[in-house]
Protein backbone atom coordinates (compact mmCIF):
# COMPACT_ATOMS: atom_id res chain seq x y z
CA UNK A 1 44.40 35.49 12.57
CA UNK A 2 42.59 38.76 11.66
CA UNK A 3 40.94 40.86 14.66
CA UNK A 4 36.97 40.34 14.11
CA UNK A 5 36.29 44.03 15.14
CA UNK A 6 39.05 44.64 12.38
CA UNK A 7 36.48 43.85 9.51
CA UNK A 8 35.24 47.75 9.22
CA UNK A 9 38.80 49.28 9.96
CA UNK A 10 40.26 51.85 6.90
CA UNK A 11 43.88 50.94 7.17
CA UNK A 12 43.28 48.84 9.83
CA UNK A 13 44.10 50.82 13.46
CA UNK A 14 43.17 49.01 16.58
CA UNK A 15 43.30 52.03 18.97
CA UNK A 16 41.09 54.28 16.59
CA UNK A 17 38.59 51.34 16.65
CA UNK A 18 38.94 50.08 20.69
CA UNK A 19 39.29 53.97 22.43
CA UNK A 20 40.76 52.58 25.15
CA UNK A 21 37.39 50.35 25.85
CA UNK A 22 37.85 46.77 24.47
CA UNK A 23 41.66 46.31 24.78
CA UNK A 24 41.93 44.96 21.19
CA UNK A 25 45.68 45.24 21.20
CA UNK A 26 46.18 42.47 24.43
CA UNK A 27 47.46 44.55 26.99
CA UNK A 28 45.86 45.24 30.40
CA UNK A 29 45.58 48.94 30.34
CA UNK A 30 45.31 51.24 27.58
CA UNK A 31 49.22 52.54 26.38
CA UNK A 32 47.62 56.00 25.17
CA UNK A 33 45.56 56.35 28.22
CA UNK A 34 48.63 55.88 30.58
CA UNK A 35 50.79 57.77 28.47
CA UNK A 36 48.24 61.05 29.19
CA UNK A 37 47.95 59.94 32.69
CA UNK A 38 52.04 60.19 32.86
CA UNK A 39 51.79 63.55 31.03
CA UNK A 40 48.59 65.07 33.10
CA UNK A 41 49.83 67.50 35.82
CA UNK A 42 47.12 67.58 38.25
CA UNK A 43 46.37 70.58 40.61
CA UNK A 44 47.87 69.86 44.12
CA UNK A 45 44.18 70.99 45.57
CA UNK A 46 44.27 68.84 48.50
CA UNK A 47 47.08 67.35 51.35
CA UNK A 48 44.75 66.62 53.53
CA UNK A 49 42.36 63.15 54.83
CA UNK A 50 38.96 65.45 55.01
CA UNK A 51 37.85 67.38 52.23
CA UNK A 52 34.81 70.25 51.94
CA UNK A 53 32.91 71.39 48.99
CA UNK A 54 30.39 71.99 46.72
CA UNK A 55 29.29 68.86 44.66
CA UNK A 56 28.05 70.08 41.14
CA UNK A 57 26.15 67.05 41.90
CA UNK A 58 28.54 64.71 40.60
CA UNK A 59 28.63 61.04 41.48
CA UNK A 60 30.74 58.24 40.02
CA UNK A 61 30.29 54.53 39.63
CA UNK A 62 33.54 52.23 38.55
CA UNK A 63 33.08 49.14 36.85
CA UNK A 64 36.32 46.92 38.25
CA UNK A 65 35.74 44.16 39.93
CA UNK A 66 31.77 43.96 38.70
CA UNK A 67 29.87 43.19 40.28
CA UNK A 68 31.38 44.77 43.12
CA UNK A 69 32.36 48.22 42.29
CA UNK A 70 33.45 51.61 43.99
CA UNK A 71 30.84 53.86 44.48
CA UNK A 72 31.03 57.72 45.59
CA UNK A 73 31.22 61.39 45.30
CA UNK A 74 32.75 63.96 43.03
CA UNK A 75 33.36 66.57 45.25
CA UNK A 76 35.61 69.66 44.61
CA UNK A 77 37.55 71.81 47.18
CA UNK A 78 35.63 74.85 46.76
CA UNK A 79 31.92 76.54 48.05
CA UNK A 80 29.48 77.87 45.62
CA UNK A 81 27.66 77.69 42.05
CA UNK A 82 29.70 74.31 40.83
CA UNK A 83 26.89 73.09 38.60
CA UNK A 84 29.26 73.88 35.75
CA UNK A 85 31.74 70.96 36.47
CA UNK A 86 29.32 68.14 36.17
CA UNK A 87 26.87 69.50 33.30
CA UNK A 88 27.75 68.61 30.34
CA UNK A 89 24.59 70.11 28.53
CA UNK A 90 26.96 73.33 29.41
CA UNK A 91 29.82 72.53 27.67
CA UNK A 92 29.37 74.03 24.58
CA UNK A 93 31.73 76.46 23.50
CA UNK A 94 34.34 75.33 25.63
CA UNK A 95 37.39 74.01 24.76
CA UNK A 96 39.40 71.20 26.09
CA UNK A 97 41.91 72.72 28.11
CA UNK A 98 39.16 74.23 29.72
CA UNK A 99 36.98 71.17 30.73
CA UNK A 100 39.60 69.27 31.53
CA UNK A 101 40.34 72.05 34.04
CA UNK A 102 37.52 72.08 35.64
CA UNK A 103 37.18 68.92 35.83
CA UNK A 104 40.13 67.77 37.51
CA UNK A 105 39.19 70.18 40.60
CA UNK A 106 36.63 66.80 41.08
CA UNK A 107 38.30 64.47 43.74
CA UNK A 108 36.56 61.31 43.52
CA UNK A 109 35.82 59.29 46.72
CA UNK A 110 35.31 55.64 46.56
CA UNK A 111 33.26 53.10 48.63
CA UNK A 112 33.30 49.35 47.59
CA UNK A 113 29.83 47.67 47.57
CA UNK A 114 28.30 44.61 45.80
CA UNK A 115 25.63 46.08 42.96
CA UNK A 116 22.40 45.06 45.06
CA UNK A 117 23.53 46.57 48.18
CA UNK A 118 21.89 50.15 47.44
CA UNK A 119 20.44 50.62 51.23
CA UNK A 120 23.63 50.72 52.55
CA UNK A 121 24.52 53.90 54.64
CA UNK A 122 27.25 55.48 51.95
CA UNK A 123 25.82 54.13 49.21
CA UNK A 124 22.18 55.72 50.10
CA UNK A 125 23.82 58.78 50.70
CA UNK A 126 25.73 59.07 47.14
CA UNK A 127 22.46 57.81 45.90
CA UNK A 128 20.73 61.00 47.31
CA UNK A 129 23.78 63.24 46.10
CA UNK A 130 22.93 62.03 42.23
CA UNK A 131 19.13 62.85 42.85
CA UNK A 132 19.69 66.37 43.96
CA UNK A 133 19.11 69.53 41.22
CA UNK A 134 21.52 71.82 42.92
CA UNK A 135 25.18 72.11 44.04
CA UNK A 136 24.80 70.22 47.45
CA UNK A 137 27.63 70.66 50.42
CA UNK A 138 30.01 67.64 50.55
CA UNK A 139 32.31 66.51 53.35
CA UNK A 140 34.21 63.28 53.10
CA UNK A 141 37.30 61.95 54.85
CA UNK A 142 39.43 59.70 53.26
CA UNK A 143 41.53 56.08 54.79
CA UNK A 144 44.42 58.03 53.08
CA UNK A 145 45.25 61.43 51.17
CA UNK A 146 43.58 61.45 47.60
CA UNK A 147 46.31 60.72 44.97
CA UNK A 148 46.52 59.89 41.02
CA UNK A 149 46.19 62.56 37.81
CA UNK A 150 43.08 63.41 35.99
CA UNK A 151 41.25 60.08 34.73
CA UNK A 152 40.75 60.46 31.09
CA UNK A 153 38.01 58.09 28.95
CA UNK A 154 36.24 58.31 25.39
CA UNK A 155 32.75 57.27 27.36
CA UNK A 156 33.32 59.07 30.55
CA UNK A 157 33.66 62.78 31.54
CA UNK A 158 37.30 63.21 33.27
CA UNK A 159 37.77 63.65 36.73
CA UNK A 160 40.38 63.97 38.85
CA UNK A 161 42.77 62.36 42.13
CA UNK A 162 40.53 59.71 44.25
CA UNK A 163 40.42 58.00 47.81
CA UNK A 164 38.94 55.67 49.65
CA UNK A 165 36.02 56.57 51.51
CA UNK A 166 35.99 56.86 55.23
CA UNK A 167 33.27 59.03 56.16
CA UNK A 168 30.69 60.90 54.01
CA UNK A 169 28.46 64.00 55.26
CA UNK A 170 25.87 65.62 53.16
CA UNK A 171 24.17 68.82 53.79
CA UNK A 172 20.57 69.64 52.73
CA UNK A 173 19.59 68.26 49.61
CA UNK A 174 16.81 69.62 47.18
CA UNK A 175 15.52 66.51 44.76
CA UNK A 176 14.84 67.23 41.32
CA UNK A 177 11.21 66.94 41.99
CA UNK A 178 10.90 65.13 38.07
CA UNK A 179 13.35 62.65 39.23
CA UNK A 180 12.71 62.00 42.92
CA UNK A 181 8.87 61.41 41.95
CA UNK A 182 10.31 58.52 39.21
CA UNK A 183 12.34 57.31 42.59
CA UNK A 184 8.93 57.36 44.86
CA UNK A 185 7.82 54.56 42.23
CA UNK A 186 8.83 51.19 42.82
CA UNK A 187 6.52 49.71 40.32
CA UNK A 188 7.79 51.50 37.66
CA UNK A 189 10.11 50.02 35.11
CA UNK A 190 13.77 51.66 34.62
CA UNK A 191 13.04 52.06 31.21
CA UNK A 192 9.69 53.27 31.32
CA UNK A 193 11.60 56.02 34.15
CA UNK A 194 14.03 57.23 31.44
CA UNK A 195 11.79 57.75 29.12
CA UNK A 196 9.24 59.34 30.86
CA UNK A 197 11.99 62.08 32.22
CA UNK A 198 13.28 62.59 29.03
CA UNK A 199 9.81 63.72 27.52
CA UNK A 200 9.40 66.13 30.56
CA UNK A 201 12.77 67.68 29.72
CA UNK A 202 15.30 66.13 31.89
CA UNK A 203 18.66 66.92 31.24
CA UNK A 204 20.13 63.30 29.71
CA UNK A 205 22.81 64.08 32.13
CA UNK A 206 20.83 63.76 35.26
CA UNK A 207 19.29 61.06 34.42
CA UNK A 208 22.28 59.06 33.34
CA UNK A 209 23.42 59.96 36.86
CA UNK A 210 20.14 58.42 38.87
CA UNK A 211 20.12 55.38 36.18
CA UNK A 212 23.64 54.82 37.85
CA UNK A 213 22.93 55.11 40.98
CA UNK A 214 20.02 52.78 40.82
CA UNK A 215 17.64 54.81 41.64
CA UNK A 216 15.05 53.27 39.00
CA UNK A 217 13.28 50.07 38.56
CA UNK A 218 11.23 47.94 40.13
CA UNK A 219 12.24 48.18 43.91
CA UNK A 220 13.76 44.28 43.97
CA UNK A 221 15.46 44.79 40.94
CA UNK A 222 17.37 48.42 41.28
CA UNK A 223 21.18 48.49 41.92
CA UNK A 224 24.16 50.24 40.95
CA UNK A 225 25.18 50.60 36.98
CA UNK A 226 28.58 51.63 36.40
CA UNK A 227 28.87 55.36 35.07
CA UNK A 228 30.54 54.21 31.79
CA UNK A 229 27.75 52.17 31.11
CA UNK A 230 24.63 53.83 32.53
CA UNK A 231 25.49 56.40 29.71
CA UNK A 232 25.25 54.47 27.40
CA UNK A 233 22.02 52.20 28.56
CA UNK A 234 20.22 55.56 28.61
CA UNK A 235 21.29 57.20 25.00
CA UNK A 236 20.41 54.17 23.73
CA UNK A 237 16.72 53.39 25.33
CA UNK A 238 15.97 56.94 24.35
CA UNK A 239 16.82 57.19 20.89
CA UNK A 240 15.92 53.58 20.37
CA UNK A 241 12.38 54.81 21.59
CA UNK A 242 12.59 58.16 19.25
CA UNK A 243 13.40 55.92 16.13
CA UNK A 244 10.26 53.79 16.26
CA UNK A 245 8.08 57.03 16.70
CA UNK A 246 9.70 59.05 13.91
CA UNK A 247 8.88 56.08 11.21
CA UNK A 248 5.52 57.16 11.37
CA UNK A 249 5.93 60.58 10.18
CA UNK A 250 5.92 61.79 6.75
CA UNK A 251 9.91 61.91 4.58
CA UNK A 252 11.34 65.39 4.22
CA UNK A 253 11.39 66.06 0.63
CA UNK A 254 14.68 67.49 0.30
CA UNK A 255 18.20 66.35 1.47
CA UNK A 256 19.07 68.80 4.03
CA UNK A 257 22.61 69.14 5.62
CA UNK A 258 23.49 70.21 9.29
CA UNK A 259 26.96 71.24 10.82
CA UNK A 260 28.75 71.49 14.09
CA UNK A 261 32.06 72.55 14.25
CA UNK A 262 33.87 71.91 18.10
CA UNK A 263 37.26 71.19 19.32
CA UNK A 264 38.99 70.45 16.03
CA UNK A 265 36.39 67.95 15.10
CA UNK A 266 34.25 68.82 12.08
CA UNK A 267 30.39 66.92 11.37
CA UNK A 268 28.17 66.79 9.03
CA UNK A 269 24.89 65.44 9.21
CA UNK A 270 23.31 64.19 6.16
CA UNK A 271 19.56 64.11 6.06
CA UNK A 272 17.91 62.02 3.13
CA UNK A 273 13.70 61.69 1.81
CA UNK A 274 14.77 57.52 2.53
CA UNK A 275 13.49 55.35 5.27
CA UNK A 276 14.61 55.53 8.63
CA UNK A 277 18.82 53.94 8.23
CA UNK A 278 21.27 55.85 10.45
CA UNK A 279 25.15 55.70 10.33
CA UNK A 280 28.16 57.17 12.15
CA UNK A 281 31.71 57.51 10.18
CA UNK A 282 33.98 58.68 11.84
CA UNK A 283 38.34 59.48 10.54
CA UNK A 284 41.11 60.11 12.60
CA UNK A 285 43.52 61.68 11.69
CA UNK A 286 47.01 61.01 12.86
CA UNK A 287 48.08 62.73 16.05
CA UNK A 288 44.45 62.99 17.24
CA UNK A 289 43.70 61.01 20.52
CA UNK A 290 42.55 57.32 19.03
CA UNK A 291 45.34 58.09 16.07
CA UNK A 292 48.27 58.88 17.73
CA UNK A 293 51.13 57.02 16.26
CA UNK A 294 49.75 56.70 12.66
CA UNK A 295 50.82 57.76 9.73
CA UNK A 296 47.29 57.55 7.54
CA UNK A 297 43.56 58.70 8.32
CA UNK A 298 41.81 56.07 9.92
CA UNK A 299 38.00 55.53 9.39
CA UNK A 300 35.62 53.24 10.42
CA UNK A 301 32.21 53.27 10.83
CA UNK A 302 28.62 51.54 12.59
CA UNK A 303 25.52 51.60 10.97
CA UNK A 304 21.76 50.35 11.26
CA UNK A 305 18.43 49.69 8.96
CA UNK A 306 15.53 50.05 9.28
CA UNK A 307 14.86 47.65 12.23
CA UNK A 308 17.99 48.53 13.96
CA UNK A 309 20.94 46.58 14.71
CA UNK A 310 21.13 43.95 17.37
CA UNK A 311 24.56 44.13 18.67
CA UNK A 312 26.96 46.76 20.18
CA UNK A 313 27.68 49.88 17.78
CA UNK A 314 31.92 48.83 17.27
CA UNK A 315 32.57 52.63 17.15
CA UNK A 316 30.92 52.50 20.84
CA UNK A 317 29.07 55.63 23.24
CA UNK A 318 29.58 58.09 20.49
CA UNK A 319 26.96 55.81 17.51
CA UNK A 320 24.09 56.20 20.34
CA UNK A 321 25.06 59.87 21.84
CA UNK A 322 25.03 61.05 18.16
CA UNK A 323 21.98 58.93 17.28
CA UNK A 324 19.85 60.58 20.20
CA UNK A 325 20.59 63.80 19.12
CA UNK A 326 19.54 62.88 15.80
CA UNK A 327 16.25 61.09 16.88
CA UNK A 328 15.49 64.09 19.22
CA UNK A 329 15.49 66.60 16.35
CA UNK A 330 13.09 64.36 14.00
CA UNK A 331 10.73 64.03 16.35
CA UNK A 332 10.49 67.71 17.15
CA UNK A 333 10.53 68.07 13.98
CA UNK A 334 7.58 65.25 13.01
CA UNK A 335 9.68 63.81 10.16
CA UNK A 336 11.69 61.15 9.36
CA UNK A 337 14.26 60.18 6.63
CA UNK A 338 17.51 58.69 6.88
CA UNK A 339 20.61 59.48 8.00
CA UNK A 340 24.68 59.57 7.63
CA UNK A 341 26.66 61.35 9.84
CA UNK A 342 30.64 62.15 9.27
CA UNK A 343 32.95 62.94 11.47
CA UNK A 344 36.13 64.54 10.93
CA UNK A 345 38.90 64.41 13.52
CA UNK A 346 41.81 66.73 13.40
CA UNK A 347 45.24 67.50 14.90
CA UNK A 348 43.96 69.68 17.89
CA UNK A 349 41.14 66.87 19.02
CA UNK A 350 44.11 65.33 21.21
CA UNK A 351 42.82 64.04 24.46
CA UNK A 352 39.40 62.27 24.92
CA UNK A 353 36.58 64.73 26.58
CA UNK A 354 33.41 61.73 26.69
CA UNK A 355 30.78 60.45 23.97
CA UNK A 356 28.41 63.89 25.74
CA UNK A 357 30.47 66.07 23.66
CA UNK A 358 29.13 64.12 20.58
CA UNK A 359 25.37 64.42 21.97
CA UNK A 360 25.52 68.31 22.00
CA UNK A 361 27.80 68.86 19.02
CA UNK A 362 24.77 67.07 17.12
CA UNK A 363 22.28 69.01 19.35
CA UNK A 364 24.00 72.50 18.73
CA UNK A 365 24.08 71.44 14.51
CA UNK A 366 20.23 71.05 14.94
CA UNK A 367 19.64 74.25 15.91
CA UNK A 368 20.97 75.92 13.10
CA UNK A 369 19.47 76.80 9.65
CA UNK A 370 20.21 73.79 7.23
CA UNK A 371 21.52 73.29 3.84
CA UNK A 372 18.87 72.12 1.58
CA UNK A 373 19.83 69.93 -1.84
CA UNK A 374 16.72 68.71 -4.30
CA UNK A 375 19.86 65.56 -5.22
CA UNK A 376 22.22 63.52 -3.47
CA UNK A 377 24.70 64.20 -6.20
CA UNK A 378 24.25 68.17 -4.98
CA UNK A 379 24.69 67.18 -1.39
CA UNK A 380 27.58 65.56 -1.62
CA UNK A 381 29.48 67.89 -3.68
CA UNK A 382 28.46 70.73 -1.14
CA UNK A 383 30.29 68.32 2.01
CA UNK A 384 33.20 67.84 -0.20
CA UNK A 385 33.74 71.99 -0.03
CA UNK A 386 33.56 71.36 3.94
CA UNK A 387 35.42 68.11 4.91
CA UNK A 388 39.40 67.34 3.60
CA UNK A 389 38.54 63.55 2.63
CA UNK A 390 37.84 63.16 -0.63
CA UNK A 391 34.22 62.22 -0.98
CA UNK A 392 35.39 58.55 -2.75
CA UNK A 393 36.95 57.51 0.83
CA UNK A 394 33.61 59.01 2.29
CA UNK A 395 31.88 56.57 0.36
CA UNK A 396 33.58 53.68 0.51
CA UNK A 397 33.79 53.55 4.41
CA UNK A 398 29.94 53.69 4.66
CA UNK A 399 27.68 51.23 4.58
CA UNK A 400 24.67 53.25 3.50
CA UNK A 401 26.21 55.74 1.31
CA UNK A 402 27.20 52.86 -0.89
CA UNK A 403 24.15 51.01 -1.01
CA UNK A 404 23.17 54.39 -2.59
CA UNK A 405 25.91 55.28 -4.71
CA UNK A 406 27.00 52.82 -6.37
CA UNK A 407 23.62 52.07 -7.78
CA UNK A 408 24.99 54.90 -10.23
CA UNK A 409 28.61 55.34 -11.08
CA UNK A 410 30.79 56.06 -8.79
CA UNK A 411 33.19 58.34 -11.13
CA UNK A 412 30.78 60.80 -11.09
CA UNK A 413 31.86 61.35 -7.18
CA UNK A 414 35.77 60.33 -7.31
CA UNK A 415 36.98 64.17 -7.87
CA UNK A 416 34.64 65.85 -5.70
């Protein structure tokens, strides 16, 4: 009997489809996760039951055992200026040896609590960690010496060995002023608190981290969101939000084409004079992360009209990351139109680095100075010069490019 999440699958690859998330293939844990996990030489940076440091902030909530889960610090062994860790607005540029490195210097400490159980005394005090704007001086002490290699996820930023919680000491703590005020208000809805930070200029990061750490919401109803999961929720209530304002603005009246090139993976943005549809294809190539053992390109793909879509995105964090960024720009811009994005994969895009390096690839294309096309026929040709796939594959993988296309003939498109 078929998979069901196999219907959109080019050549049909599980792992390219599940990242690690859904465990389509039957087994408990992920076999390319815990094949990185064997590989991953972590930093000896601690041999010790107490640690000391600077937390970027950084805060993490698990989502085993829901809805009990652990809840604690990042915390690294070293004083100073650690915003960097924990941003990943900041990322940019960097590559993935790089974050990784940084970002297994985070030693995660964990505290088991039931969801609703946000007053209690660790749990308050992580809470106030993920509120602060700053760096903020950490010391914990473990029930035993932190152990374990970097955690790697597609949704989640890495991190790296973790402990149970004994003991957990803050210093002083500056609030984000924007967020501690949404905190003050226990009448205010969660979603009502996201969106209302991201119009003041948030970073999405910061408030993924207070979402988590349920520090929104009507005060009966707050509690603890997993971390995988509160970035998600919040990508998604923004740009869900951004969508229905853009269809009010006037079509562009050109196709226009923006790029971001990062970390071996190349994407294009198309931008069309159609109503608001949106669409995220994305091909793996083999020995890329979600590819690994395959021979062919995979590609897949999650789409939406012009009402949205009502379940899950199958291709997962990275459809609502992407579609943020895209919603963000349109409204800046006051226009709307629609939009297919596609991603190309390659070689060197080997271990996964979270869906936030989709948000700001997207957010870094916007910036720059697009391509502009009076036909589709035009655009098209001009992303077959930039991507390997041949435009024909392109095609038949998406869901709105078809609709389009093959209202004329699709020869015309089959050597570009």
């Amino acid at each position: 009997m078929q998979n069901p999440f196999e219907k959109n699958i080019d050549n049909g690859s599980i792992c390219a489809f599940c990242k690690g998330s859904k465990m389509l293939c039957g087994k408990k844990r992920c076999p390319i996760l815990v094949k990185f996990y064997a590989q991953m030489k972590t930093k000896k940076l601690i041999d010790s039951l107490t640690i000391e440091g600077s937390s970027p902030p950084g805060v993490f909530v698990g989502r085993i055992g829901y809805p009990y889960v652990s809840v604690g610090p990042l915390v690294p062994p070293i004083h100073g200026d650690t915003s960097l860790l924990d941003t990943p607005e900041l990322w940019l540029g960097k590559s993935i040896d790089e974050i990784v490195d940084f970002r297994s210097a985070l030693i995660r400490g964990k505290h088991r609590i039931k969801i609703t159980d946000i007053d209690e005394k660790i749990a308050e005090k992580t809470r106030n960690l993920a509120l602060s704007i700053s760096p903020a001086d950490v010391e914990v002490e473990f029930t035993k010496k932190p152990t374990g290699r970097i955690v790697l996820d597609d949704e989640v930023q890495p991190y790296g060995p973790s402990a149970e919680l004994k003991k957990m000491d803050t210093g002083n703590i500056k609030f984000d002023y924007k967020i501690e005020k949404a905190y003050y208000d226990t009448d205010l809805k969660a979603k009502d608190a996201v969106l209302e930070l991201h119009k003041k200029g948030a970073f999405v990061s910061r408030i993924q981290k207070a979402f988590s750490v349920g520090a929104f919401g009507i005060k009966k109803h707050r509690k603890f969101v997993p971390t995988r999961w509160s970035i998600t929720a919040v990508d998604s209530m923004i740009g869900k939000e951004l969508r229905e304002k853009i269809k009010d603005y006037p079509l562009i009246n050109m196709h226009r084409i923006y790029e971001s090139w990062e970390l071996d993976n190349r994407f294009i943005v198309l931008m069309m004079p159609l109503s608001w549809r949106y669409e995220l294809v994305e091909a793996w190539y083999p020995n890329t992360v979600w590819n690994p053992m395959g021979k062919k390109i995979v590609i897949f793909s999650s789409s939406e009209g012009y009402h949205g879509r009502k379940t899950y995105a199958e291709i997962g964090g990275c459809y609502y990351a992407a579609r943020l960024a895209t919603t963000e720009f349109l409204n800046k811009e006051r226009i709307k139109s629609g939009i297919v994005i596609l991603r190309e994969a390659h070689q060197c895009y080997n271990m996964p680095v979270c869906v936030s390096n989709v948000r700001e690839n997207f957010r870094n294309a916007f910036k720059k100075v697009p391509r502009k096309f009076d036909t589709l026929s035009e655009s098209l040709s001009y992303i077959s010069s930039k991507l390997n796939i041949k435009m024909k594959r392109w095609i038949n993988n998406s869901k709105v490019l078809k609709d389009i296309v093959y209202q004329k003939r699709i020869e015309d498109y089959e050597n570009q």
